[in-house]
C-alpha atoms as a PDB file:
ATOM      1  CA  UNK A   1     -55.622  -1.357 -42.664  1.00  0.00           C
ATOM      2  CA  UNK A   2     -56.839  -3.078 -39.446  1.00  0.00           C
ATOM      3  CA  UNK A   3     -59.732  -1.879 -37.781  1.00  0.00           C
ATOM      4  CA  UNK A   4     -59.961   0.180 -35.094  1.00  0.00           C
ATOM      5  CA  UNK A   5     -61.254  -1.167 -31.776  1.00  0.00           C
ATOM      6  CA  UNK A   6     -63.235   1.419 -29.621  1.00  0.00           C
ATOM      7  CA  UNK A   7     -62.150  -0.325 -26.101  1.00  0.00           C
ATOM      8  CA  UNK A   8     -64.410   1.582 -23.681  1.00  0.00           C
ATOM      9  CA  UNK A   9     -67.229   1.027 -26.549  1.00  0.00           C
ATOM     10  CA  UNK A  10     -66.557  -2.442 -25.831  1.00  0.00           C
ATOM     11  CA  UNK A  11     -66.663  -2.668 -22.231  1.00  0.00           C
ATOM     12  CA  UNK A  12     -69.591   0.032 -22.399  1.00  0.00           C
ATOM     13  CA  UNK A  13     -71.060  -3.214 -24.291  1.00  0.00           C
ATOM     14  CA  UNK A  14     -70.483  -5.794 -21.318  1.00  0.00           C
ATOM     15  CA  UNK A  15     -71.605  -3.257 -18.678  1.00  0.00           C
ATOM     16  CA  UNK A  16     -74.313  -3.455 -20.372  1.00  0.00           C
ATOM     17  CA  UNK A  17     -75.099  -6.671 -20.275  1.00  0.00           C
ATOM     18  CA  UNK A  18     -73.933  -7.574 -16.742  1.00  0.00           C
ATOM     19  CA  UNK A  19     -76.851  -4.485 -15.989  1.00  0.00           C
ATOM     20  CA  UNK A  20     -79.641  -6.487 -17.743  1.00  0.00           C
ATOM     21  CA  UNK A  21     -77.845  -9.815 -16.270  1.00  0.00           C
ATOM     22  CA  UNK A  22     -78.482  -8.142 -12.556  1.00  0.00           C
ATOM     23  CA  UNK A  23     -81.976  -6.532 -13.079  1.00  0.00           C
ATOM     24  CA  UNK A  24     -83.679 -10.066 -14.591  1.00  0.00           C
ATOM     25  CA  UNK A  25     -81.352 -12.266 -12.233  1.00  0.00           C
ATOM     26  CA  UNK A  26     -79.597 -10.815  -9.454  1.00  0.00           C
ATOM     27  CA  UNK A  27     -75.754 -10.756  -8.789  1.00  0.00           C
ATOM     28  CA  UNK A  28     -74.917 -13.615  -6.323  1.00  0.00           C
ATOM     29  CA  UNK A  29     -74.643 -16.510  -9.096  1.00  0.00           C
ATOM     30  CA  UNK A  30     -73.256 -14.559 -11.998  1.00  0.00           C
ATOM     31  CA  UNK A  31     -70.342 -14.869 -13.929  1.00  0.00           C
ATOM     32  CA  UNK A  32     -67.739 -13.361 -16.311  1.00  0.00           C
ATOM     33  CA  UNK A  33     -69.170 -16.425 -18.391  1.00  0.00           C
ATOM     34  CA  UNK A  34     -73.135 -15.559 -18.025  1.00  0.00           C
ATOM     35  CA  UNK A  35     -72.462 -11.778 -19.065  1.00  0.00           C
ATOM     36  CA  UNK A  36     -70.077 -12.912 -22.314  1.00  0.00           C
ATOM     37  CA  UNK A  37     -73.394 -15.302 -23.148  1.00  0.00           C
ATOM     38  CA  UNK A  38     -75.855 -12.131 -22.671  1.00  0.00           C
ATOM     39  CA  UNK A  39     -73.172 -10.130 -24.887  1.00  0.00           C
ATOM     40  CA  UNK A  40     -72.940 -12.604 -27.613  1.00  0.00           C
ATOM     41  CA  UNK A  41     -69.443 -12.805 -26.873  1.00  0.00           C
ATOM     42  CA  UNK A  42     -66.825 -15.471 -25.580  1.00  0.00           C
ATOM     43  CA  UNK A  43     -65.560 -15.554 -22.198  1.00  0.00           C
ATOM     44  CA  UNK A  44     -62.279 -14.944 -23.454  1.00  0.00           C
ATOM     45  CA  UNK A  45     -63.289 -11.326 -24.726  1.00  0.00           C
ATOM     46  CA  UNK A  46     -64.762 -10.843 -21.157  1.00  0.00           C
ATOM     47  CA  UNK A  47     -61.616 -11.646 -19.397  1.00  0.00           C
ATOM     48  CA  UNK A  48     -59.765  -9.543 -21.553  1.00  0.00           C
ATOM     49  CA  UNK A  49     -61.445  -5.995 -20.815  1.00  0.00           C
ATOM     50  CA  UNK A  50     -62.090  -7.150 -16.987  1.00  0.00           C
ATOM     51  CA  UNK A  51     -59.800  -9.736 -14.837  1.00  0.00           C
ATOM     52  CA  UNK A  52     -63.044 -10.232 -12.323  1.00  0.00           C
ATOM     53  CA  UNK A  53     -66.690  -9.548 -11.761  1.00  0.00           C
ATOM     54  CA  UNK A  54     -66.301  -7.146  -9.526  1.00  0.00           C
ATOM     55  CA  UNK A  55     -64.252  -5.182 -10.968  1.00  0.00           C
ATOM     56  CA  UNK A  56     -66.626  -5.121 -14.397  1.00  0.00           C
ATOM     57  CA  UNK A  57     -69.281  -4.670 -11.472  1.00  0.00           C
ATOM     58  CA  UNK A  58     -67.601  -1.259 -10.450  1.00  0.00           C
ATOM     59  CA  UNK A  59     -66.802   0.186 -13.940  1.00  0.00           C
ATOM     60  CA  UNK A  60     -70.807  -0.464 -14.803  1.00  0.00           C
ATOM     61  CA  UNK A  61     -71.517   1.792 -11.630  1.00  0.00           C
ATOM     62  CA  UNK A  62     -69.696   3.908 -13.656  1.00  0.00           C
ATOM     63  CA  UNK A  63     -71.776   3.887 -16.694  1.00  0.00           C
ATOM     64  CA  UNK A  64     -74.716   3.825 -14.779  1.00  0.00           C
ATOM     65  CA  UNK A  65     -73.648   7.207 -13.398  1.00  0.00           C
ATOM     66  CA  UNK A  66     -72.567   8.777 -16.461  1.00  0.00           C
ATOM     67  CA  UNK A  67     -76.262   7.936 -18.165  1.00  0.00           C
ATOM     68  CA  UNK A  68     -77.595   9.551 -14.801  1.00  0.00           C
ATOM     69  CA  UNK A  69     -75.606  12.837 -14.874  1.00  0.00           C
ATOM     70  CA  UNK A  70     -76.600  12.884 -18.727  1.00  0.00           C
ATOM     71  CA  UNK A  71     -80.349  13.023 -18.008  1.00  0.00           C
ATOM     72  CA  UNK A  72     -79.794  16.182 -15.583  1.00  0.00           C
ATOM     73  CA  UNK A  73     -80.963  19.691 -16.816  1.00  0.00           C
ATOM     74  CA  UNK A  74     -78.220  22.244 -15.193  1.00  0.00           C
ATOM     75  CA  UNK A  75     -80.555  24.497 -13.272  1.00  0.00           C
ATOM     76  CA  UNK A  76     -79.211  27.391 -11.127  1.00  0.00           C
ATOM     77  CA  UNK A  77     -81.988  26.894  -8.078  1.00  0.00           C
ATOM     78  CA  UNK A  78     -81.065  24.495  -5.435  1.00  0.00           C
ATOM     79  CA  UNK A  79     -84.002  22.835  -4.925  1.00  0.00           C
ATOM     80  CA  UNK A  80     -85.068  22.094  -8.269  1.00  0.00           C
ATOM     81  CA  UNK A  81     -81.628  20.724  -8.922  1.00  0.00           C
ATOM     82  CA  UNK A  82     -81.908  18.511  -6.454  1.00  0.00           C
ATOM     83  CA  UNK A  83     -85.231  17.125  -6.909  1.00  0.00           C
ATOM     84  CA  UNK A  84     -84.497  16.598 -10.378  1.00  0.00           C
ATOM     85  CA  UNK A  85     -81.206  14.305  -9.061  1.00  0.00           C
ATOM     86  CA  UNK A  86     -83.692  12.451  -7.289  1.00  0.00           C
ATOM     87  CA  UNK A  87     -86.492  11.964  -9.169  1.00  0.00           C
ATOM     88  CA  UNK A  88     -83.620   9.608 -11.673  1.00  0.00           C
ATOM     89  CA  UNK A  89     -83.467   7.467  -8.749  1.00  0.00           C
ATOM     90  CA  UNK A  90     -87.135   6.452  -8.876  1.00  0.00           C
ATOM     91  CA  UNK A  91     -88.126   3.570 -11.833  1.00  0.00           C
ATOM     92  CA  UNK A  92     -90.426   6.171 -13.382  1.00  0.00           C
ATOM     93  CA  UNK A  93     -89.956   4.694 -16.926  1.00  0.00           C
ATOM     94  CA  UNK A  94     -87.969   1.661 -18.597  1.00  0.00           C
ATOM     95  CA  UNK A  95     -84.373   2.936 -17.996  1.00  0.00           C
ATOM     96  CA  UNK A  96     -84.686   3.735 -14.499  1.00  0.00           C
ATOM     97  CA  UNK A  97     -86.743   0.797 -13.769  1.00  0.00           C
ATOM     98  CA  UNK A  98     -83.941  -1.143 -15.209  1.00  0.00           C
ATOM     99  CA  UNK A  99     -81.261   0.987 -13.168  1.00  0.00           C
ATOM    100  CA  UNK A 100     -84.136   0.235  -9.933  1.00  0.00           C
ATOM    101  CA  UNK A 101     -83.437  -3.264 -10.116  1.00  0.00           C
ATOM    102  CA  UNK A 102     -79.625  -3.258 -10.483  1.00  0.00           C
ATOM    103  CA  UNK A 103     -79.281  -1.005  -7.551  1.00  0.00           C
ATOM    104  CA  UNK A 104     -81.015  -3.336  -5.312  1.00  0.00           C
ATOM    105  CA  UNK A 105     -78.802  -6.234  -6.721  1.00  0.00           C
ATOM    106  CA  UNK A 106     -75.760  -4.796  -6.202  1.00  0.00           C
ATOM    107  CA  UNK A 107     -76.491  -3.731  -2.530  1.00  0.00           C
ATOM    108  CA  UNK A 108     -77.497  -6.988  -1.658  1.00  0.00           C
ATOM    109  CA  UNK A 109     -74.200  -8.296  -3.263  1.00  0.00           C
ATOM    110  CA  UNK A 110     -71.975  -5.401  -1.827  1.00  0.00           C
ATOM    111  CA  UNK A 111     -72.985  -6.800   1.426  1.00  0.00           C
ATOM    112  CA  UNK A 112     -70.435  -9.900   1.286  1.00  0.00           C
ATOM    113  CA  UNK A 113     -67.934  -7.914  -1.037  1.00  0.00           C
ATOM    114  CA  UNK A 114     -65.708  -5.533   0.678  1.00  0.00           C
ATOM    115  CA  UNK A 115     -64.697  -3.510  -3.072  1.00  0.00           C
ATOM    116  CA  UNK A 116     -68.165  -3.056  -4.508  1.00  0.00           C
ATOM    117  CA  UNK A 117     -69.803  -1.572  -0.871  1.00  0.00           C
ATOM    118  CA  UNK A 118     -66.813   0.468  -0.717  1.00  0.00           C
ATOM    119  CA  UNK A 119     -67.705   2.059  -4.053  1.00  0.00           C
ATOM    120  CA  UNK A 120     -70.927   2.090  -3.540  1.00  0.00           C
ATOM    121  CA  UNK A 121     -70.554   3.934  -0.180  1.00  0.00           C
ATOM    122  CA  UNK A 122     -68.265   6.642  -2.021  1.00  0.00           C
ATOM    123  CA  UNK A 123     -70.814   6.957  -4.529  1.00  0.00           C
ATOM    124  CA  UNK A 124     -73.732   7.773  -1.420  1.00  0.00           C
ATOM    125  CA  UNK A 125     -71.215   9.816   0.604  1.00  0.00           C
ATOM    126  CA  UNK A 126     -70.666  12.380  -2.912  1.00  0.00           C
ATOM    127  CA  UNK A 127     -73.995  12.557  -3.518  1.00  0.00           C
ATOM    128  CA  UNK A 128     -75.271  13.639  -0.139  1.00  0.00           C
ATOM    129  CA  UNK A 129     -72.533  16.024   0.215  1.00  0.00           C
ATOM    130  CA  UNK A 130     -74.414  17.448  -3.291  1.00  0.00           C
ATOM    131  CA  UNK A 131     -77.416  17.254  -2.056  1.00  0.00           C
ATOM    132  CA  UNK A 132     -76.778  18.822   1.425  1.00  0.00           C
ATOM    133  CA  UNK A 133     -74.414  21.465   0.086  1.00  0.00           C
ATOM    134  CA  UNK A 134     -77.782  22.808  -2.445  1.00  0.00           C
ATOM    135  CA  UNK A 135     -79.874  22.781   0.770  1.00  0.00           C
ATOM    136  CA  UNK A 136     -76.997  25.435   2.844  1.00  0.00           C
ATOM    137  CA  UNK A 137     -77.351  27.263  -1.110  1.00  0.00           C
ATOM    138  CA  UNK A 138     -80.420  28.380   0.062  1.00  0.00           C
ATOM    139  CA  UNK A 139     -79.442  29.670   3.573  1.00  0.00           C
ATOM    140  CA  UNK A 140     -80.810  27.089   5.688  1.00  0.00           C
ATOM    141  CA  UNK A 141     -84.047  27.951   5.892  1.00  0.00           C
ATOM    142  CA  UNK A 142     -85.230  24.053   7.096  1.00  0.00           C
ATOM    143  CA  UNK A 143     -85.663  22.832  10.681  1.00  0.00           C
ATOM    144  CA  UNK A 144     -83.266  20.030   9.738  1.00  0.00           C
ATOM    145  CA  UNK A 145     -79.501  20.837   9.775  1.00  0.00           C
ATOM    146  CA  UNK A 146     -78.287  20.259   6.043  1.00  0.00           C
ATOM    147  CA  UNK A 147     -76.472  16.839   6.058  1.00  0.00           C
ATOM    148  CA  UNK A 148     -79.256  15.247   8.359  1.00  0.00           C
ATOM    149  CA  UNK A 149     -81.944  16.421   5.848  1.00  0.00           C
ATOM    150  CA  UNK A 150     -79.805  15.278   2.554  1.00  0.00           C
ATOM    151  CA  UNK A 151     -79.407  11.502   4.633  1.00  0.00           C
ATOM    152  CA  UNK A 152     -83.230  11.548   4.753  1.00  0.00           C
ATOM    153  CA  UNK A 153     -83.620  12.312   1.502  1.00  0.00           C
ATOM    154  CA  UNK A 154     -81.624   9.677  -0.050  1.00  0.00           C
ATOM    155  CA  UNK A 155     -82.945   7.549   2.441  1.00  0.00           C
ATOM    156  CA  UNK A 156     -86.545   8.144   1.550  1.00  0.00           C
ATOM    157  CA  UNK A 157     -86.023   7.998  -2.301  1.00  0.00           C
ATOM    158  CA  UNK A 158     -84.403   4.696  -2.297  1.00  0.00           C
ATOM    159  CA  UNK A 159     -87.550   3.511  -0.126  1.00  0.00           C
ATOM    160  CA  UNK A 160     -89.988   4.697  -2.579  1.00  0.00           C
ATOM    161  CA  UNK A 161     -87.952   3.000  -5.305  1.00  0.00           C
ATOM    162  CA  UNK A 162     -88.252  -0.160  -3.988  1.00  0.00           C
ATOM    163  CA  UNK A 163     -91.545   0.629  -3.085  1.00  0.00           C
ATOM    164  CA  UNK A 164     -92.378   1.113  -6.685  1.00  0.00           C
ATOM    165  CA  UNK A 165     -90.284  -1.717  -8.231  1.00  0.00           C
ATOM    166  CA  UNK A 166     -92.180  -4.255  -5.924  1.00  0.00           C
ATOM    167  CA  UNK A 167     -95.832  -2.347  -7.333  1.00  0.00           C
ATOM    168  CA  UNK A 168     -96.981  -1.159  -3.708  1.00  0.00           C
ATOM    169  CA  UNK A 169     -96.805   2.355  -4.840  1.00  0.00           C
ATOM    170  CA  UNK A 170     -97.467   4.487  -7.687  1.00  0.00           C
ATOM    171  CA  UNK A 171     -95.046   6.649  -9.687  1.00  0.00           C
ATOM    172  CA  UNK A 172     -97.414  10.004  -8.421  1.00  0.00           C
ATOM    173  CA  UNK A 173     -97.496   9.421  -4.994  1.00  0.00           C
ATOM    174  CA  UNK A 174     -93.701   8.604  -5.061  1.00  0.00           C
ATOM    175  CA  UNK A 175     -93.145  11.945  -6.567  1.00  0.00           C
ATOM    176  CA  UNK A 176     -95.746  13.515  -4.216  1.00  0.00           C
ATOM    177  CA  UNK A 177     -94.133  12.022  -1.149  1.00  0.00           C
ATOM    178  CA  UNK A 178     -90.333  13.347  -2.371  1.00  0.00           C
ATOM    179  CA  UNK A 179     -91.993  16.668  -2.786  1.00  0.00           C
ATOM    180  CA  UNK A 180     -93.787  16.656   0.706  1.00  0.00           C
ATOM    181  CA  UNK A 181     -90.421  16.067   1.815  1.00  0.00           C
ATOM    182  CA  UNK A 182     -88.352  18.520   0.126  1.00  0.00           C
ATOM    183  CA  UNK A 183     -90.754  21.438   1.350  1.00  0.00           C
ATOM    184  CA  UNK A 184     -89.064  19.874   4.730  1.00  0.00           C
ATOM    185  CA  UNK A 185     -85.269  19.882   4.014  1.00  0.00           C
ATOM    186  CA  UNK A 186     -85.498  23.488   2.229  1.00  0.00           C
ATOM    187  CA  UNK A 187     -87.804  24.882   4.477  1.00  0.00           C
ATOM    188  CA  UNK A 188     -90.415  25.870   2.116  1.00  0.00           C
ATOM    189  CA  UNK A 189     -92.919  24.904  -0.745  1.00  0.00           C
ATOM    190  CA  UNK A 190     -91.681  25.071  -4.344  1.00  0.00           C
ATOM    191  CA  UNK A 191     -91.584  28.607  -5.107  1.00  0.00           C
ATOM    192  CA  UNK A 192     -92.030  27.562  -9.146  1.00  0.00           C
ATOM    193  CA  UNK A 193     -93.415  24.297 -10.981  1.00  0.00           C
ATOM    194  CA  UNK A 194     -90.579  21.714 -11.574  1.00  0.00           C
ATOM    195  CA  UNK A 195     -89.169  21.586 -15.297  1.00  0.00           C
ATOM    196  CA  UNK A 196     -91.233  19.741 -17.934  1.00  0.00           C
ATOM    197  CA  UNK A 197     -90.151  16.348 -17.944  1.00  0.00           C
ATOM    198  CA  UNK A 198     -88.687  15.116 -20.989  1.00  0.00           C
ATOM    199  CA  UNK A 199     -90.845  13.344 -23.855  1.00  0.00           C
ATOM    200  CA  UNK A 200     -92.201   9.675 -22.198  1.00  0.00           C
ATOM    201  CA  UNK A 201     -90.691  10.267 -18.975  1.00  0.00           C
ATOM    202  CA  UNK A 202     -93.182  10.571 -16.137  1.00  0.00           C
ATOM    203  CA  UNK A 203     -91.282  13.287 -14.423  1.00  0.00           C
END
């Protein structure tokens, strides 16, 4: 009986690699043929699962998103919800580090392709609609209307990540200055310690 071949598995596997491809190396250079040769695959099996690089590029987003949503704890207050969406934007350990680097890749590579920034600008747009809509959750209590203080937020964390990829700031005072800034958007101080993060995660 032939075996049966787990397709997403398979371009799970080649998301994969174009992801490691991007963090060591960028995106601007890469081929189809330099992720089936980080794979361990041909360029055949590539082409198969994915007619171009960006459109591999896009479905990786995907993964990338899916391992994201995976690490959030579903928490009924607002403002820990959100800080815990934000803190997995910060390269606080090896994943997100890794995830660090291919985000600043593919922004520098969505700038001369039209179908990756358009993703990538539907991705931003969702997530401060989230992020804004957990700040009105909690009756507005900021001096920042809602979608102006979910813009800085996302703003500011992507700042401290590359802040901390390139080693001009520490993991604490990136998670100090996110938290300085929260108290702005919601309008007040924590009212409870964040969550515990999980085991060898620095928050």
């Amino acid at each position: 009986m032939p075996k049966q071949v787990d397709h997403h598995e398979r371009r799970t596997l080649l998301a994969d690699a174009l992801l490691r491809v991007a963090a060591r190396d960028g995106l601007m250079d890469v081929s189809l043929r330099h992720v089936a040769t980080e794979a361990g695959v041909t360029a055949g099996m590539v082409q198969h699962y994915f007619r171009t690089k960006d459109e591999m590029m896009i479905f990786a987003l995907d993964v990338v998103a899916a391992r994201v949503q995976a690490r959030l704890a579903d928490d009924p207050d607002p403002r820990r919800l959100v800080r815990s969406l934000l803190v997995q934007l910060l390269p606080l350990d090896a994943d997100r580090e890794l995830e660090g680097r291919v985000a600043v890749a593919y922004h520098a590579y969505a700038a001369t392709r039209p179908d990756v920034a358009a993703r990538l600008e539907q991705d931003t747009r969702g997530m401060r609609a989230a992020v804004a809509d957990r700040i009105r959750a909690v009756g507005h209590a900021g001096p920042l209307e809602p979608d102006i203080a979910a813009t800085g937020l996302l703003a500011l964390v992507e700042g401290l990540a590359v802040h901390v990829l390139g080693g001009h700031l520490d993991g604490d005072t990136a998670l100090a200055t996110l938290d300085g800034h929260l108290d702005v958007a919601f309008g007040t101080p924590a009212s409870t310690p964040p969550p515990a993060a999980p085991s060898g995660s620095r928050a």
